[in-house]
C-alpha atoms as a PDB file:
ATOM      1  CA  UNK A   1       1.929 -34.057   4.253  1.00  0.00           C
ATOM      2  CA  UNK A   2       0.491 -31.583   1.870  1.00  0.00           C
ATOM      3  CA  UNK A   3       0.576 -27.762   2.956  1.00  0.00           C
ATOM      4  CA  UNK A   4      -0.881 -26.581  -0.677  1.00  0.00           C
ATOM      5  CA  UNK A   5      -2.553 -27.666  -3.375  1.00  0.00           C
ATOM      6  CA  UNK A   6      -2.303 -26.182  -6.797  1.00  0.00           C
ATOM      7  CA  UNK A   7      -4.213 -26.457  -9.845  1.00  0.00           C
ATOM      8  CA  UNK A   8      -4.427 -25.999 -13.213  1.00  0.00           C
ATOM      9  CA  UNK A   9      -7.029 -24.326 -14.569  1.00  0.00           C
ATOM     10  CA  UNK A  10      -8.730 -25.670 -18.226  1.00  0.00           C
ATOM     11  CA  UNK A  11      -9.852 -29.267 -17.893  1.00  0.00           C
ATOM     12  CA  UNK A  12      -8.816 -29.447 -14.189  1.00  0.00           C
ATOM     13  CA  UNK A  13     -11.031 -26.776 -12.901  1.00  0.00           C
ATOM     14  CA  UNK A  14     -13.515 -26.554 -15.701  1.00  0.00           C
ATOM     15  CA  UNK A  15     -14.627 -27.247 -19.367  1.00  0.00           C
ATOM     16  CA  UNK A  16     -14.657 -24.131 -20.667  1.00  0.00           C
ATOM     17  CA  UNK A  17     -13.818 -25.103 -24.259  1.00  0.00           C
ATOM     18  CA  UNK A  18     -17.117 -24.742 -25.596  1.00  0.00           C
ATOM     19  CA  UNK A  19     -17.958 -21.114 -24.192  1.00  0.00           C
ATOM     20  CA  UNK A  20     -14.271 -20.519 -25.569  1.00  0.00           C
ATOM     21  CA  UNK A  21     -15.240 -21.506 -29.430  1.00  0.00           C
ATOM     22  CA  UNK A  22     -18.394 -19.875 -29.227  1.00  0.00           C
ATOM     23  CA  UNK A  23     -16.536 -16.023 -28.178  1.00  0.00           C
ATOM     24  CA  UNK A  24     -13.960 -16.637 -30.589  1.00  0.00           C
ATOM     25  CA  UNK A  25     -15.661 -17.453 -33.385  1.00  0.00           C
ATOM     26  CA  UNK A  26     -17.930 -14.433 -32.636  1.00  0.00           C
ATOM     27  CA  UNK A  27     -14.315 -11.842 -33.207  1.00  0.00           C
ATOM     28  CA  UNK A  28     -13.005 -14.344 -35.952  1.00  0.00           C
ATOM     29  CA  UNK A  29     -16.486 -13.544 -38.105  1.00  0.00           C
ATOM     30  CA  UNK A  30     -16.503  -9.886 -36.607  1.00  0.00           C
ATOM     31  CA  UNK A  31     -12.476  -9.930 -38.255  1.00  0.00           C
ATOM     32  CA  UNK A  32     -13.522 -11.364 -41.425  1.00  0.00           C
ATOM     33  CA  UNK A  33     -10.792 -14.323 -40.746  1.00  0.00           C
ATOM     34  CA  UNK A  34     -11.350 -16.922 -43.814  1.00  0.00           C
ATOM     35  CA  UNK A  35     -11.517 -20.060 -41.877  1.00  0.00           C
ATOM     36  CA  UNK A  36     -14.513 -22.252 -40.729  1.00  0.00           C
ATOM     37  CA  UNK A  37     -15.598 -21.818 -37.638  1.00  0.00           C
ATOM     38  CA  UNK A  38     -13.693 -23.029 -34.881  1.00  0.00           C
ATOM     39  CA  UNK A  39     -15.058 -26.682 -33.135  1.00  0.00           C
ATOM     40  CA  UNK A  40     -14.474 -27.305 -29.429  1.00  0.00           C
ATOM     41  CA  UNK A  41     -13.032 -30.690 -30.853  1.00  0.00           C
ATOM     42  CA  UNK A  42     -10.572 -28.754 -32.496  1.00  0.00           C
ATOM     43  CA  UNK A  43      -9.860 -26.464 -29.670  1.00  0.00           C
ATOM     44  CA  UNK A  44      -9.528 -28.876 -27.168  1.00  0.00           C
ATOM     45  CA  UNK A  45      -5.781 -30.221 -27.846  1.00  0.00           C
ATOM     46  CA  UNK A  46      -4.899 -26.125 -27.337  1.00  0.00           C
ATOM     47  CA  UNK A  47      -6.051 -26.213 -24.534  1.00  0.00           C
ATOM     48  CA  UNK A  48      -3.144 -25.493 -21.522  1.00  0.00           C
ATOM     49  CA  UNK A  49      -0.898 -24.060 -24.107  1.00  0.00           C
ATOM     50  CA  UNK A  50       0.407 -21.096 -24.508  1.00  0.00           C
ATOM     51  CA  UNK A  51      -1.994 -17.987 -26.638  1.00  0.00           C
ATOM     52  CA  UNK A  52       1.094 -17.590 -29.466  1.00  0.00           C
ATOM     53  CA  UNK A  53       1.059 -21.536 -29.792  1.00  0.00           C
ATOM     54  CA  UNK A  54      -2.820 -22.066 -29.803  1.00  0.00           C
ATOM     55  CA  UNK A  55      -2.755 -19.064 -32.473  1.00  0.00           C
ATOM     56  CA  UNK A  56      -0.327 -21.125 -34.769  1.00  0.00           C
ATOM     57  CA  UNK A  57      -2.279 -23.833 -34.410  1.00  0.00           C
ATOM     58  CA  UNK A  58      -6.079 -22.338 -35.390  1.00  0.00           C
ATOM     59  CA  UNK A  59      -4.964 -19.294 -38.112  1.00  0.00           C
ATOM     60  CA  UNK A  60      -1.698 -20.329 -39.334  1.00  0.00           C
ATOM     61  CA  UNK A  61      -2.103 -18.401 -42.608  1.00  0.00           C
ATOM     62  CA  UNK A  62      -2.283 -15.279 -40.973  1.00  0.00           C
ATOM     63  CA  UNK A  63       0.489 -12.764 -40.341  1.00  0.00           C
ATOM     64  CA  UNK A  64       1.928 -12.946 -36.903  1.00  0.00           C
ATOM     65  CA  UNK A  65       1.482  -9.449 -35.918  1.00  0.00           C
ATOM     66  CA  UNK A  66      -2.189 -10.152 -37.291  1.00  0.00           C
ATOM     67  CA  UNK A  67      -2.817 -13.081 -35.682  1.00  0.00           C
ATOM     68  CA  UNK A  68      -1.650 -11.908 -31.813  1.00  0.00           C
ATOM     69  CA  UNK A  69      -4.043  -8.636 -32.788  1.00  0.00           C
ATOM     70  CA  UNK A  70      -7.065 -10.800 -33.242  1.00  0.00           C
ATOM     71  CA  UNK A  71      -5.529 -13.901 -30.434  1.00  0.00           C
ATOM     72  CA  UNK A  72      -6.142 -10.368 -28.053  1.00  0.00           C
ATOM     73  CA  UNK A  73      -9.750  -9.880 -28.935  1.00  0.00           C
ATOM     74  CA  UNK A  74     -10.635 -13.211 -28.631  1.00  0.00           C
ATOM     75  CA  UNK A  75      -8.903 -13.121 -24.754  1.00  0.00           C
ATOM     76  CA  UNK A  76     -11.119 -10.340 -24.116  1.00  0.00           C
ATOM     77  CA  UNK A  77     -14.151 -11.353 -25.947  1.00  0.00           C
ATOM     78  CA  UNK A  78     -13.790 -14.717 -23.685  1.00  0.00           C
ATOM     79  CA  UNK A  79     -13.127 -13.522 -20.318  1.00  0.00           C
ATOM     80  CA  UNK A  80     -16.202 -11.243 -21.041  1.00  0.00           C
ATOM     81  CA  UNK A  81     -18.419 -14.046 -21.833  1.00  0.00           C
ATOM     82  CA  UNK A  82     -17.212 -16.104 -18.905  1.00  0.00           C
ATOM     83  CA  UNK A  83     -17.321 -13.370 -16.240  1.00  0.00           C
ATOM     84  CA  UNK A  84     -20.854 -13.514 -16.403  1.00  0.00           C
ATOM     85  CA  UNK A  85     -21.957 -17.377 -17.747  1.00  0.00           C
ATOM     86  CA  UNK A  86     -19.101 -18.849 -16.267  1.00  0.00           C
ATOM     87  CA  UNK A  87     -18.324 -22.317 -17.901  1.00  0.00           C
ATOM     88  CA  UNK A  88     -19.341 -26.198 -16.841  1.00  0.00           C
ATOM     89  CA  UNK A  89     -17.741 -27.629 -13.483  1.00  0.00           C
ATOM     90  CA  UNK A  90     -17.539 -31.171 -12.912  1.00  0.00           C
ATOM     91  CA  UNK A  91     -19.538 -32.855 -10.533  1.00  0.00           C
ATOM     92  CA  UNK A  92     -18.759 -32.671  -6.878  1.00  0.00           C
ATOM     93  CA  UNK A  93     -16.416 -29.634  -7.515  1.00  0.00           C
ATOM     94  CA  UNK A  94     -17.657 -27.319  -4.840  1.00  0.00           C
ATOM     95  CA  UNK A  95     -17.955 -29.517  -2.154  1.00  0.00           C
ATOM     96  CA  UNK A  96     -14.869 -30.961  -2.877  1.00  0.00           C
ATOM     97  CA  UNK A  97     -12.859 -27.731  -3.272  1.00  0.00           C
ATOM     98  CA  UNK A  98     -14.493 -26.760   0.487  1.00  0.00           C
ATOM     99  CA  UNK A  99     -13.246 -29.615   1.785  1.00  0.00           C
ATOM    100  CA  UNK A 100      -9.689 -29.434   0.593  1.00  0.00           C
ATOM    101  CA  UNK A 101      -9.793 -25.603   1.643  1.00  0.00           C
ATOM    102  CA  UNK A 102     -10.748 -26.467   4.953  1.00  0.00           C
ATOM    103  CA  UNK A 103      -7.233 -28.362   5.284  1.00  0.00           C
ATOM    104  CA  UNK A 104      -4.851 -26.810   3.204  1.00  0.00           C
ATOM    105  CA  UNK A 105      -4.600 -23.216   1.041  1.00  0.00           C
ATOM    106  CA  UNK A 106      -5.555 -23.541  -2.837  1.00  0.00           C
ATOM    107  CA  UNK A 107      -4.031 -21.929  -5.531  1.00  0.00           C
ATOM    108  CA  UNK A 108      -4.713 -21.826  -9.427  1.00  0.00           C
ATOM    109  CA  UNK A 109      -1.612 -21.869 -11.586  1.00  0.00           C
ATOM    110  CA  UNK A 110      -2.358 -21.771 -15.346  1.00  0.00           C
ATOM    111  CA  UNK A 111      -0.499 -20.660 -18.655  1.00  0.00           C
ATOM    112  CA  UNK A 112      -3.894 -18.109 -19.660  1.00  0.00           C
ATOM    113  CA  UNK A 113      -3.472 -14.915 -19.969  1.00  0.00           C
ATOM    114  CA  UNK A 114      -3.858 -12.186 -17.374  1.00  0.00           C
ATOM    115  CA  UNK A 115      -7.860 -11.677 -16.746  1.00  0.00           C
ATOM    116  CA  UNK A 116      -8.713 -15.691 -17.072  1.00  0.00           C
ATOM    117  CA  UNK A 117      -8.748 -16.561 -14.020  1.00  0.00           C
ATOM    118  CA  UNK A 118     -10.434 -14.105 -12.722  1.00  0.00           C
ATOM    119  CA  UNK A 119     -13.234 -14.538 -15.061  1.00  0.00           C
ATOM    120  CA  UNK A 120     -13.313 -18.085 -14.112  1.00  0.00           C
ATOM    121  CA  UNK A 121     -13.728 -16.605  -9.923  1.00  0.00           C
ATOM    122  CA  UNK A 122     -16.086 -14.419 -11.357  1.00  0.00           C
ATOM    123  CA  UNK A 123     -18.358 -16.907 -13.508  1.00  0.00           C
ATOM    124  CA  UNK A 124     -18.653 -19.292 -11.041  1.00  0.00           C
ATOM    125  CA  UNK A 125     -18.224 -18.167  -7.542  1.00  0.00           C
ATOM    126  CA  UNK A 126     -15.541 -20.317  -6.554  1.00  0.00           C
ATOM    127  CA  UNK A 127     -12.890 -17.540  -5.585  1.00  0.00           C
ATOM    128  CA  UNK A 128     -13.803 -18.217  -2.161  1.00  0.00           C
ATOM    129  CA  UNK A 129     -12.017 -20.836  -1.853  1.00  0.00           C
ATOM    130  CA  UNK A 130      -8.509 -20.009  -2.782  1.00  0.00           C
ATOM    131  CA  UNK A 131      -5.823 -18.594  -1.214  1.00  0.00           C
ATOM    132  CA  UNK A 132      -4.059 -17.287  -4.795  1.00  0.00           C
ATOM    133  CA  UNK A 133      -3.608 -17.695  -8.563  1.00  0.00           C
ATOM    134  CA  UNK A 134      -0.903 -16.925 -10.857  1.00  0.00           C
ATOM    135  CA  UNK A 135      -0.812 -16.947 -14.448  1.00  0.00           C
ATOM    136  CA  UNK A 136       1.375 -16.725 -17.802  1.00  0.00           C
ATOM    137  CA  UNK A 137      -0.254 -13.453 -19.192  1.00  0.00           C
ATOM    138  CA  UNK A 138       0.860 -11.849 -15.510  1.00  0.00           C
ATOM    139  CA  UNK A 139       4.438 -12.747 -15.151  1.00  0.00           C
ATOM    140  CA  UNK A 140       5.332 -13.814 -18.600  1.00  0.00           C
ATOM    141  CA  UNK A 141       6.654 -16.713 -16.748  1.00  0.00           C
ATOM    142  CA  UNK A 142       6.274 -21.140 -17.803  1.00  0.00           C
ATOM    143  CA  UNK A 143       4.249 -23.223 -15.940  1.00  0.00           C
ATOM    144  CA  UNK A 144       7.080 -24.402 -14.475  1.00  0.00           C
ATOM    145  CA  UNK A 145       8.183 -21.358 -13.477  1.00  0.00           C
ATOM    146  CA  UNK A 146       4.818 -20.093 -11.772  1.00  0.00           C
ATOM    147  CA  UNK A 147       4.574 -23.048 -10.166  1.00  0.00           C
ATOM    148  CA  UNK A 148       7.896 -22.529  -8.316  1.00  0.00           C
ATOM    149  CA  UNK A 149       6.825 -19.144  -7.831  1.00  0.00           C
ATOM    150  CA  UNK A 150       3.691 -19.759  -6.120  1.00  0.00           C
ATOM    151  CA  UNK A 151       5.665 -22.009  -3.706  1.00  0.00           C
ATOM    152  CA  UNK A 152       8.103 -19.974  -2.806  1.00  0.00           C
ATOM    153  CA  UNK A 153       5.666 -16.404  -2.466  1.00  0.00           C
ATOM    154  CA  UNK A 154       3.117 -18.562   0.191  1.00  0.00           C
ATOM    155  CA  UNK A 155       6.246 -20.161   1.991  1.00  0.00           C
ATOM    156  CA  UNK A 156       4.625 -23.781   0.667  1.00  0.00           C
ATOM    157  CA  UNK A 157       7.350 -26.571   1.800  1.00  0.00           C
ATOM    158  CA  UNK A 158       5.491 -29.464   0.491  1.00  0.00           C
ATOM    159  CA  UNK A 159       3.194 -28.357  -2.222  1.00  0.00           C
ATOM    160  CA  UNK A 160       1.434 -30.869  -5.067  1.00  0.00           C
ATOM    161  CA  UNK A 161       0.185 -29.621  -8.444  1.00  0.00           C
ATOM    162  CA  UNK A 162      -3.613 -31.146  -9.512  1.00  0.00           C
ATOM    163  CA  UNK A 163      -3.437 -31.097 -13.929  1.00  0.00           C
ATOM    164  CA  UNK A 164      -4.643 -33.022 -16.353  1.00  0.00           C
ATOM    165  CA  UNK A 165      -1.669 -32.536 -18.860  1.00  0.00           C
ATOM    166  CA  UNK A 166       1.515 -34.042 -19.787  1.00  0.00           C
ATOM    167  CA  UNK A 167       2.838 -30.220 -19.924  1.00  0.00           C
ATOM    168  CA  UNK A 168       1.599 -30.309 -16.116  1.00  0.00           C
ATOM    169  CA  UNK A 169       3.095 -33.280 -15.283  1.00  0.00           C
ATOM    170  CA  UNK A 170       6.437 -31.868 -16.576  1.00  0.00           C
ATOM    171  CA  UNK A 171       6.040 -29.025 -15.982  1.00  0.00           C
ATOM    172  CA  UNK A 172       5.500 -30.330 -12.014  1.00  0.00           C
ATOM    173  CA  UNK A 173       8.553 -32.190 -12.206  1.00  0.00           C
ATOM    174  CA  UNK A 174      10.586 -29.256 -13.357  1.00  0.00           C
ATOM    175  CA  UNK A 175       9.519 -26.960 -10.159  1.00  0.00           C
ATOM    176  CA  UNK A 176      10.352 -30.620  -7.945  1.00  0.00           C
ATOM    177  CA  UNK A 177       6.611 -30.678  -7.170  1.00  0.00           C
ATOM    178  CA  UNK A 178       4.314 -34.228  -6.841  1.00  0.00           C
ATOM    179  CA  UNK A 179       1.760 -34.271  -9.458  1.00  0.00           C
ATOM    180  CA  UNK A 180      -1.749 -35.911  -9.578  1.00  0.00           C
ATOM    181  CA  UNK A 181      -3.069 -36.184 -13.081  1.00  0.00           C
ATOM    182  CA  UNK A 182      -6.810 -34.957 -13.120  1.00  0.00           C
ATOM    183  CA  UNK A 183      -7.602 -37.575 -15.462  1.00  0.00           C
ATOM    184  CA  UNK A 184     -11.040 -36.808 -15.997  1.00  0.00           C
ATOM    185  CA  UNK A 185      -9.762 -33.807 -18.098  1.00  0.00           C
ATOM    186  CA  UNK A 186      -8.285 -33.223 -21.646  1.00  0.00           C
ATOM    187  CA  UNK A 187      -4.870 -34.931 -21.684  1.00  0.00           C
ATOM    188  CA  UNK A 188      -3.528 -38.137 -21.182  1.00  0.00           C
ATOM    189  CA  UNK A 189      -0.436 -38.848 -19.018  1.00  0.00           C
ATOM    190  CA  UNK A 190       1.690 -42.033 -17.713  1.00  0.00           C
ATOM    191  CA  UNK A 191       3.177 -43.030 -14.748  1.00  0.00           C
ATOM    192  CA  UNK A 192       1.310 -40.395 -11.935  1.00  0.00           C
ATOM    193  CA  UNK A 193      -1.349 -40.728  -9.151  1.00  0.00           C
ATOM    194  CA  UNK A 194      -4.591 -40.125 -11.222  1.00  0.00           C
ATOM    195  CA  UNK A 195      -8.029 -38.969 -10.034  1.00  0.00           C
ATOM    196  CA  UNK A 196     -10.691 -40.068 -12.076  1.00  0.00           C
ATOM    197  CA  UNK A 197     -13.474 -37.615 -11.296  1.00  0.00           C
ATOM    198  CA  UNK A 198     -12.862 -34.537  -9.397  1.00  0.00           C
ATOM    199  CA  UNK A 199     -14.517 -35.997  -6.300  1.00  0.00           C
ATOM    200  CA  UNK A 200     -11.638 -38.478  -5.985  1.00  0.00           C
ATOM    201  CA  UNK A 201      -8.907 -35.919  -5.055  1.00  0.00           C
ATOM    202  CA  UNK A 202      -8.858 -35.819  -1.651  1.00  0.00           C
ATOM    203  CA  UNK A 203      -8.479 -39.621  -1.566  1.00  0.00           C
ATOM    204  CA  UNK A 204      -5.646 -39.835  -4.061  1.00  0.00           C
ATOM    205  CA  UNK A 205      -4.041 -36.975  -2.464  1.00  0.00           C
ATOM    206  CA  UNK A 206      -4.245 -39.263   0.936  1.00  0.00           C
ATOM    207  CA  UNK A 207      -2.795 -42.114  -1.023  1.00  0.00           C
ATOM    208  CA  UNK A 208       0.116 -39.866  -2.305  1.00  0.00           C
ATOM    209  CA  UNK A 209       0.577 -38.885   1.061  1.00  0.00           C
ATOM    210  CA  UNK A 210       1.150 -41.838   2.769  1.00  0.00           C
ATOM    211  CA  UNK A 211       2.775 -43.076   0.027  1.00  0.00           C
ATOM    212  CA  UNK A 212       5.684 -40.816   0.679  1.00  0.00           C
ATOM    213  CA  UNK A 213       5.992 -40.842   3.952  1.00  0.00           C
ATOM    214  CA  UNK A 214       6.522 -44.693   4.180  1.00  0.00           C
ATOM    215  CA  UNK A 215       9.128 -43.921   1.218  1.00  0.00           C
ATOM    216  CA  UNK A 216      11.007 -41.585   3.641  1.00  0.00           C
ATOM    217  CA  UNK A 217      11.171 -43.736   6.214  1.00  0.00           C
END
């Protein structure tokens, strides 16, 4: 029933928060920014927002103009770092990603800036198996908004959006899209199909499937 499958990027694709603290605290001591340094407990909840919001969040003392200066060098001090070490992927990925992409095109939709997702192809190889990727940092667009996108540029009728976050799941909803929670990842949502470890995707995805066919009968 599926003719695409998109996914979010950060605790859907990979757990990238701790290579993410350790490159940003690297420019926030190279800045001089007074503030301990930054825990991957503390930047997990930023995770799938957007850079401004994630900036308010960790250096809220700083000017704006400041803080988007050094929120900048972090971006590039991280997609640096991950272009070559790539981050942790969660067990099964691969072969489950070559599976789906042997049915249906892939696509990454995230709200990272321009170069992220990339880096993420880069670090770990996995390009291969997508058809696309689209991003906040490139078209200054929502989640929402690049989801619909997405759909409409690859001529996807039926797509279904794969995220582990209650901005996913709405953000699904808004661009009339079936979600599947990735719950294995950093958020917690209610009432969607959920996949407990990446591995269990293609089953859900089946369920969800069938689901709504017999519901348009």
């Amino acid at each position: 029933m599926f003719d695409g499958i998109l996914f979010d990027l950060d605790g859907t694709l990979w757990d990238a928060v701790p290579e993410i603290a350790r490159s940003w605290n690297a420019v926030l001591r190279r800045r001089g920014v007074d503030r301990p340094p930054i825990t991957p407990e503390e930047l997990t909840p930023c995770m799938g927002l957007l850079l401004p919001d994630i900036g308010e969040r960790l250096m809220p003392g700083l000017p704006r103009e400041e803080m988007l200066d050094i929120l900048d060098a972090c971006c590039a001090e991280e997609v640096a770092w991950l272009s070559v070490h790539g981050a942790a992927l969660f067990p099964g990925e691969e072969e489950t990603l070559a599976a789906l992409a042997a049915q249906v095109p892939l696509f990454v939709v995230s709200n990272c800036q321009d170069g992220y997702i990339q880096a993420f192809f880069r670090g770990t190889g996995l390009e291969r198996y997508f058809a696309g990727f689209e991003s906040a940092g490139h078209t200054g667009l929502t989640k929402a908004e690049n989801i619909s996108l997405v759909a409409k540029g690859y001529g996807l009728k039926r797509p279904v959006y794969v995220g582990d976050t209650a901005l996913d799941q709405s953000s699904a909803r808004w661009a009339g899209v079936p979600f599947l929670h990735a719950a294995y990842g950093y958020g917690t949502v209610e009432g969607a199909p959920a996949a407990e470890r990446f591995e269990d995707i293609p089953a859900v995805l089946a369920e969800m499937s069938l689901q709504s066919g017999e519901d348009s009968v």
